[in-house]
N, C-alpha and C. Protein backbone atom coordinates (compact mmCIF):
# COMPACT_ATOMS: atom_id res chain seq x y z
N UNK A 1 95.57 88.22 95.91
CA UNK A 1 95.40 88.71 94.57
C UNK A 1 96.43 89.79 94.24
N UNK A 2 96.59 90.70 95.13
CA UNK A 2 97.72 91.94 94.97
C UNK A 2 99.10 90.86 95.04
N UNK A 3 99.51 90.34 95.61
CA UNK A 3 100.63 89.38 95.42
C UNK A 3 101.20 89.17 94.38
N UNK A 4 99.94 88.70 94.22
CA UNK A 4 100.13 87.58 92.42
C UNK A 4 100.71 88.84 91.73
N UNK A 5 99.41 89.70 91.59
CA UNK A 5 99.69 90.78 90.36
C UNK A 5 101.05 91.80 90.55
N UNK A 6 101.84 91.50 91.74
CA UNK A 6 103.09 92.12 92.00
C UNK A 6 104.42 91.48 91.26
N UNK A 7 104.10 89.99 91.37
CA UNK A 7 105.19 89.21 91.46
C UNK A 7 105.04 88.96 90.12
N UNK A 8 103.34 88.95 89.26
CA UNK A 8 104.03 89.01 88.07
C UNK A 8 104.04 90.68 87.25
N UNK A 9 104.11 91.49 87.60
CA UNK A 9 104.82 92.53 87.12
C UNK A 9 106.20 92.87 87.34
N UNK A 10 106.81 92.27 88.53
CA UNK A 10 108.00 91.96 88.85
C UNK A 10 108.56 90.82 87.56
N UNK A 11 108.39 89.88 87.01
CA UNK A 11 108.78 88.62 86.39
C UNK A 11 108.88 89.73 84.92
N UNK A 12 107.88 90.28 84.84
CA UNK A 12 107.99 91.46 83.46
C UNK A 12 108.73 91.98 83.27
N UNK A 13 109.04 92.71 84.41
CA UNK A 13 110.05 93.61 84.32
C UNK A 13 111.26 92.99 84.17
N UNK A 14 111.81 91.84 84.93
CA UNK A 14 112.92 91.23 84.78
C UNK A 14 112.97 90.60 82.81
N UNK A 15 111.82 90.55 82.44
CA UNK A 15 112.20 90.37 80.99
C UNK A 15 112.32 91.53 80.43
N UNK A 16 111.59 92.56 80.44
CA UNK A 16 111.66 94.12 80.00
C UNK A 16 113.69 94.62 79.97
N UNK A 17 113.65 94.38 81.05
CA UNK A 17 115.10 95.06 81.96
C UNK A 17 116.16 93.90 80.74
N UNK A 18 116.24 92.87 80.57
CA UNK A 18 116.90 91.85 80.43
C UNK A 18 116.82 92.38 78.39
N UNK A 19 115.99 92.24 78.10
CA UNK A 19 115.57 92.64 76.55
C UNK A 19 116.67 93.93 76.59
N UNK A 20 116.11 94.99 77.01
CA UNK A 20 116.75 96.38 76.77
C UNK A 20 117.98 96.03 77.29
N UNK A 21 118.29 95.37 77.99
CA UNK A 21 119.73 95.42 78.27
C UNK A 21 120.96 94.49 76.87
N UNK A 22 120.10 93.84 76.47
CA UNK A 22 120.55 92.91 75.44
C UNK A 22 120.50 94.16 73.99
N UNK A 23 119.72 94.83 73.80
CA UNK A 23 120.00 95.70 72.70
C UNK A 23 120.60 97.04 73.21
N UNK A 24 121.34 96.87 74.00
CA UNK A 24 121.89 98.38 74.65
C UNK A 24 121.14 99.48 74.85
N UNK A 25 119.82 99.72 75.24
CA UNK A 25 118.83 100.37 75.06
C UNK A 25 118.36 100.87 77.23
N UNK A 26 119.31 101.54 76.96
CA UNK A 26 119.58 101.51 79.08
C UNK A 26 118.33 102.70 79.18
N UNK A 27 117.67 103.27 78.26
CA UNK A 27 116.60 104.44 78.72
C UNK A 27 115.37 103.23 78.80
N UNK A 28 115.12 102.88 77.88
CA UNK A 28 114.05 102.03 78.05
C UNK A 28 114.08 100.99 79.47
N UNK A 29 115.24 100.46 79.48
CA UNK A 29 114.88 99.39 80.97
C UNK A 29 115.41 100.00 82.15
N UNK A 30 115.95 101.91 81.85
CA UNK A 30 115.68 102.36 83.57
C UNK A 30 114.14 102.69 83.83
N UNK A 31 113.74 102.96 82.66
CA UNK A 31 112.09 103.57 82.44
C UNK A 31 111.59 102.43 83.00
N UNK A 32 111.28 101.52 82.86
CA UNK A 32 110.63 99.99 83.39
C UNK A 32 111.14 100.01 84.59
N UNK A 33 111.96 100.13 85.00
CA UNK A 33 112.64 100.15 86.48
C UNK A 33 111.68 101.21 87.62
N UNK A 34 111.48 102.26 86.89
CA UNK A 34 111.00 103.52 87.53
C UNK A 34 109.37 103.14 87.36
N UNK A 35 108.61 102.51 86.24
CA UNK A 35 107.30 102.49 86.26
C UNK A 35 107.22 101.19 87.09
N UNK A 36 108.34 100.22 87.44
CA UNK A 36 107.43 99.61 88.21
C UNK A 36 107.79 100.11 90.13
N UNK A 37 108.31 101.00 89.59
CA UNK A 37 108.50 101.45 91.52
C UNK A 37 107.48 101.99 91.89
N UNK A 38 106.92 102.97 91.13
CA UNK A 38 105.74 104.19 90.74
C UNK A 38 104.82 102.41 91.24
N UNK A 39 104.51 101.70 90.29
CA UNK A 39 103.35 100.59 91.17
C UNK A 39 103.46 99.61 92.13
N UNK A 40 104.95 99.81 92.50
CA UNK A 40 105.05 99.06 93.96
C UNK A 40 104.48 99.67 94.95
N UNK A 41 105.05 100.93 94.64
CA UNK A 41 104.63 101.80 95.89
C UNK A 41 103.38 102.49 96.08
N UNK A 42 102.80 103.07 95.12
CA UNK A 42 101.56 103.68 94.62
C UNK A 42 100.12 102.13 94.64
N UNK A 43 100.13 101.11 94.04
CA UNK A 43 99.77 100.40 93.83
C UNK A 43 99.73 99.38 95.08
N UNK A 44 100.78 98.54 95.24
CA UNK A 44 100.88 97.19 95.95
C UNK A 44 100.69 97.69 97.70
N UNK A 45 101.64 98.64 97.69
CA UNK A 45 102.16 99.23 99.43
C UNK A 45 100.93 99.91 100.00
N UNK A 46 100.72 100.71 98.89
CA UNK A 46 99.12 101.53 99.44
C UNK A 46 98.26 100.93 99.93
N UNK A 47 97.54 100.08 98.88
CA UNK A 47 96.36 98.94 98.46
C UNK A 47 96.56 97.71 100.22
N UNK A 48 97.84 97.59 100.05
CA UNK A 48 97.89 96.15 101.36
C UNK A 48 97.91 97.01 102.51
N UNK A 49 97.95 98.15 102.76
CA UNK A 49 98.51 98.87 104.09
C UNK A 49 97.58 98.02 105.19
N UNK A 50 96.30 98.12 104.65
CA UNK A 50 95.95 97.74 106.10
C UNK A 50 96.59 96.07 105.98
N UNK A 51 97.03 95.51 105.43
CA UNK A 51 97.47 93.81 105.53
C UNK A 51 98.78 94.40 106.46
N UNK A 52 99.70 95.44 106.62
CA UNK A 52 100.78 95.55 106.99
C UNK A 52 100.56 95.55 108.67
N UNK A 53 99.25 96.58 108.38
CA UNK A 53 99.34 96.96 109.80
C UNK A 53 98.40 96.75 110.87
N UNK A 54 97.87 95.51 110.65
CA UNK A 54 97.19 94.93 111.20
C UNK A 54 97.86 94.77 112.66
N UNK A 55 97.05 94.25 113.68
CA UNK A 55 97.41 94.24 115.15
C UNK A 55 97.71 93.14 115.70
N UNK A 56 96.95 92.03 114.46
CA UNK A 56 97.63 90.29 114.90
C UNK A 56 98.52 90.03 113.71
N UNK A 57 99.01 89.02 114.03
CA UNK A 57 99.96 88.09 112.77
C UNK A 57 99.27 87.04 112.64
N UNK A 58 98.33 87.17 111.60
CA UNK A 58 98.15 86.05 110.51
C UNK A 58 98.85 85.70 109.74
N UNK A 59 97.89 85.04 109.08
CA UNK A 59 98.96 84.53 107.40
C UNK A 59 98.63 85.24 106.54
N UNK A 60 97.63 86.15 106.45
CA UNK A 60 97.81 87.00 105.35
C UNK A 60 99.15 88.19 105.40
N UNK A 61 98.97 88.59 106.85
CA UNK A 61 100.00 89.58 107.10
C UNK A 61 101.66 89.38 106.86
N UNK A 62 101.45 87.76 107.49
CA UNK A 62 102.98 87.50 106.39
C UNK A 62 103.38 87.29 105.34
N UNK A 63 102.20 86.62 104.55
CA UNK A 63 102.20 86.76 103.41
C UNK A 63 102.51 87.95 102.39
N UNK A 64 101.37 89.40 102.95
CA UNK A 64 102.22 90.76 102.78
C UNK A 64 103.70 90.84 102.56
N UNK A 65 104.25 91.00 103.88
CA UNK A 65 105.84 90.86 104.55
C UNK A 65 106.75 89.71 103.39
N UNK A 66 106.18 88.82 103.26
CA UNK A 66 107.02 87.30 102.36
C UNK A 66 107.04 88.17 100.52
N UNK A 67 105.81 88.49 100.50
CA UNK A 67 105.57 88.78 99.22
C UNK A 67 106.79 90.40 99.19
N UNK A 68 106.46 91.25 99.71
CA UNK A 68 107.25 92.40 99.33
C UNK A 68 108.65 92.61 100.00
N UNK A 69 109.73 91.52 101.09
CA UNK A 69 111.01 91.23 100.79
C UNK A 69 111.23 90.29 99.79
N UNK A 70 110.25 89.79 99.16
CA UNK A 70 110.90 88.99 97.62
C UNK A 70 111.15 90.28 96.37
N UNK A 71 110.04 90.87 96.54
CA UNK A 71 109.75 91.56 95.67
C UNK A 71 111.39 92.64 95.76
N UNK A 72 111.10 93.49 97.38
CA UNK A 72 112.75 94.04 97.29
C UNK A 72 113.51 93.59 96.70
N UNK A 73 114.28 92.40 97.21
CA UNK A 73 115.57 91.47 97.18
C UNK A 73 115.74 91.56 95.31
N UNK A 74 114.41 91.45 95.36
CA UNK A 74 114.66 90.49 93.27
C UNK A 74 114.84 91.83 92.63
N UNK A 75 114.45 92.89 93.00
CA UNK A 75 114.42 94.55 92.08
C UNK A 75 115.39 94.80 92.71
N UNK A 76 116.69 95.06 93.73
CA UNK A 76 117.54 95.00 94.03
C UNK A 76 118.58 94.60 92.97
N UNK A 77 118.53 93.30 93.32
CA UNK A 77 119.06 92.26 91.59
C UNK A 77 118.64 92.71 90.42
N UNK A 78 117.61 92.93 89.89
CA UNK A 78 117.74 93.51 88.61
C UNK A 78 117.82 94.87 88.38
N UNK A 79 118.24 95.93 88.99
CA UNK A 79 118.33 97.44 89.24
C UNK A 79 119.66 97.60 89.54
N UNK A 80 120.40 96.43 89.95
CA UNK A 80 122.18 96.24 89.63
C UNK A 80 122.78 97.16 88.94
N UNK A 81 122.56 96.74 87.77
CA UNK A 81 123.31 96.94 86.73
C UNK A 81 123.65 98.72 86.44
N UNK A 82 122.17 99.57 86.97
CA UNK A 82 121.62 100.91 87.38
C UNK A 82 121.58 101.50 88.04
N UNK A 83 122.60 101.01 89.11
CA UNK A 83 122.17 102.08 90.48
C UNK A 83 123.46 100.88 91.19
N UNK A 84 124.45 100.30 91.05
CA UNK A 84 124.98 99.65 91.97
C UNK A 84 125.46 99.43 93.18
N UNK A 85 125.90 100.39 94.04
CA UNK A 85 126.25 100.91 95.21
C UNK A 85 124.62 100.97 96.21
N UNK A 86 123.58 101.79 95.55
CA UNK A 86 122.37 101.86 96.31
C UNK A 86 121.72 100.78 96.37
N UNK A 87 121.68 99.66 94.98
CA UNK A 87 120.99 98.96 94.89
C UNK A 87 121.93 97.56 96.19
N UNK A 88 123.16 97.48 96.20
CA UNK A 88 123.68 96.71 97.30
C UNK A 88 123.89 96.81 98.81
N UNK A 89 123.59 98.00 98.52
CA UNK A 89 123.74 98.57 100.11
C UNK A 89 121.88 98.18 100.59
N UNK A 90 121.18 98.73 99.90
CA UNK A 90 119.58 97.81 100.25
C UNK A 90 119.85 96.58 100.62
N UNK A 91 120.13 95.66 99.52
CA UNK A 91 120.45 94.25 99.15
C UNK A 91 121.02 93.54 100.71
N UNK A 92 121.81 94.24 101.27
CA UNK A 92 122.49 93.86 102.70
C UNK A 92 122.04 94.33 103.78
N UNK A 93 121.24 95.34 103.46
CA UNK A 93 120.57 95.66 104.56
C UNK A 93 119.27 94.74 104.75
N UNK A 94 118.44 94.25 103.68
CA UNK A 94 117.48 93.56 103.65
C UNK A 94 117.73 92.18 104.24
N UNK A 95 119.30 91.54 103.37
CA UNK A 95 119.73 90.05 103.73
C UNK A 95 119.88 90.01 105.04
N UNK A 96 120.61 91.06 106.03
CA UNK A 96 121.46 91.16 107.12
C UNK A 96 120.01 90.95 107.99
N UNK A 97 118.83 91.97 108.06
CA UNK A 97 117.86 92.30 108.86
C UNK A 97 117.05 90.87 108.86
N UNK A 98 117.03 90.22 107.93
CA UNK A 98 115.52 89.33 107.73
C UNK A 98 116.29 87.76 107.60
N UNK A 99 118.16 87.61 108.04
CA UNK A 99 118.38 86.58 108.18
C UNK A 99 117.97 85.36 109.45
């Protein structure tokens, strides 16, 4: 259920970010950028901890893990445009580690 509701506040934001970027409006879609970090982290990371740190590997636990390097990788990509250097240097560290 936390998944879902990640991936689609993630899909939001990529329209949020994409809109403001189309009317030159860069306060509004760093603001969206920043409120959805505030509920990645506050929200999704908190809420699953114990899915993270569980002592076996199930499928929920990778599921965790599957769900929040998508989630990185794709806010990476759309936080480009805002942060470029930090946002690629993640981007390769994530691709490089989890190839």
């Amino acid at each position: 259920m936390l998944d879902q509701w990640i991936i689609s506040e993630l899909q939001q934001l990529i329209v949020d970010v994409e809109r403001g970027l189309e009317a030159y409006d860069l306060q509004q879609s760093s603001r969206q950028l920043a409120v959805f970090l505030d509920n990645l982290t506050n929200r999704y990371i908190r809420r699953s901890r114990r899915r993270f740190w569980k002592s076996e590997h199930d499928g929920d636990k990778e599921q965790a893990y599957e769900t929040l390097y998508s989630v990185l990788v794709t806010f990476c990509q759309v936080a480009a445009p805002f942060m470029p250097f930090v946002t690629e240097y993640i981007y390769r560290s994530l691709k490089v580690t989890c190839s």
